[in-house]
Protein backbone atom coordinates (compact mmCIF):
# COMPACT_ATOMS: atom_id res chain seq x y z
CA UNK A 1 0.00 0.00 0.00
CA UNK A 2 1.74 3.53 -0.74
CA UNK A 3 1.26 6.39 1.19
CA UNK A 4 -1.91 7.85 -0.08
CA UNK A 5 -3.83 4.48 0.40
CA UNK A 6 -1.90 4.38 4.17
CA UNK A 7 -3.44 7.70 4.84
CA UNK A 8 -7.05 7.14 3.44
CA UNK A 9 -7.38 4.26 5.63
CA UNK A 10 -6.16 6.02 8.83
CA UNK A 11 -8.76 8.93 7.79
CA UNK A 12 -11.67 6.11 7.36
CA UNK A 13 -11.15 4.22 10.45
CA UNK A 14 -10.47 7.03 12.47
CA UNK A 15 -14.18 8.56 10.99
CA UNK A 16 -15.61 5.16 11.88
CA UNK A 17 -14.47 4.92 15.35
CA UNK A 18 -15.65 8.08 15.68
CA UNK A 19 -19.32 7.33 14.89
CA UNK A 20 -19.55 10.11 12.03
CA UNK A 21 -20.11 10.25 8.65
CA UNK A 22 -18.11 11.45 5.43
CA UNK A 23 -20.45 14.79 5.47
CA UNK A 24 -19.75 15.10 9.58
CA UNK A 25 -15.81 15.48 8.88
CA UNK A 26 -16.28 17.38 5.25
CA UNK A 27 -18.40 20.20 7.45
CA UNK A 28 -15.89 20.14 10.23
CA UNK A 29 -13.05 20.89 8.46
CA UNK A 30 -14.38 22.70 5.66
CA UNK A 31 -14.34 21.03 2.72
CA UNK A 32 -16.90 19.54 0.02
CA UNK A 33 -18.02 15.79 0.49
CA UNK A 34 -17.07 15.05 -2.52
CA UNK A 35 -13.48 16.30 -1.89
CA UNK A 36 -13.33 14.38 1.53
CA UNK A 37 -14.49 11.24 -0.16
CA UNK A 38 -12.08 11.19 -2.94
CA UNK A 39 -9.71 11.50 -0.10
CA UNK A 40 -10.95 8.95 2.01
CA UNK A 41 -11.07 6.36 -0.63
CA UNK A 42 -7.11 6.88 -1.53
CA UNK A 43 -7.66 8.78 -5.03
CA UNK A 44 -6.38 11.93 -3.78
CA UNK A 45 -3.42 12.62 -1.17
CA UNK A 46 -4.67 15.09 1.60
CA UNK A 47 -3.10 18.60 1.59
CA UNK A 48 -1.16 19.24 4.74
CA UNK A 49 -3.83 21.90 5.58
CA UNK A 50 -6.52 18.95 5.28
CA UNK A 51 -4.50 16.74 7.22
CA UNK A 52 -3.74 19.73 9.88
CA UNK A 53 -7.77 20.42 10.16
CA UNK A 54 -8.31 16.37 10.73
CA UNK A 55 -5.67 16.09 13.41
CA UNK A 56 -7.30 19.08 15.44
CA UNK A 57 -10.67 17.24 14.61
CA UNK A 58 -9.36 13.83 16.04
CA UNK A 59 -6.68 15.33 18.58
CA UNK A 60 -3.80 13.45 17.24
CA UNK A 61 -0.36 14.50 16.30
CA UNK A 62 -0.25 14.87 12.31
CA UNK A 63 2.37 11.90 11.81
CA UNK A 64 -0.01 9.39 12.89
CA UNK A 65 -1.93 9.91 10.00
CA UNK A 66 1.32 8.48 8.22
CA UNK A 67 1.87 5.49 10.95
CA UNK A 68 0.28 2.22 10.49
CA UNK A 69 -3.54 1.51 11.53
CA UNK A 70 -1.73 -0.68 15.09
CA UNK A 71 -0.79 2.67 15.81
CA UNK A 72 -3.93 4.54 15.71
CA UNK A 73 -5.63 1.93 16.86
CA UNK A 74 -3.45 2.71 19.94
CA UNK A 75 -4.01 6.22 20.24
CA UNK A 76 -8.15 5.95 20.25
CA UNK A 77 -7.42 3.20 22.96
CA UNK A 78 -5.61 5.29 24.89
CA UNK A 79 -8.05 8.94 24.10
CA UNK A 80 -11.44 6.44 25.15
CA UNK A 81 -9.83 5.79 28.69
């Protein structure tokens, strides 16, 4: 998997665990659905701004978003406790 696909999983299951939907992130960070969704689905690599907005969203350092899903997996773990 390269590095777009890496990220547009970590944005998915990080949307998941959170219990919202692909319109619920789009709004918060500001950004069409359609935008988010071609994001989320690995056809196009986030901007750092994007990726900025969605760590502020999730409260997670930026890298993590580059990290394997064992990672954030971790970090939710950790922020439900």
């Amino acid at each position: 998997m390269d590095i777009t696909g890496i990220i547009a999983n970590n944005i998915k299951q990080l949307r998941k665990v959170n219990g919202l939907s692909q319109q619920d992130v789009a709004e918060a960070i500001s950004i069409d659905v359609s935008v988010y969704s071609r994001i989320e689905n690995g056809k196009t690599m986030a901007s750092y701004d994007k990726l900025h907005n969605l760590s502020k969203l999730y409260r997670i350092p930026i890298e993590k978003f580059f990290k394997g899903w064992a990672v954030i997996f971790k970090i939710i773990m950790i922020t439900l406790k």
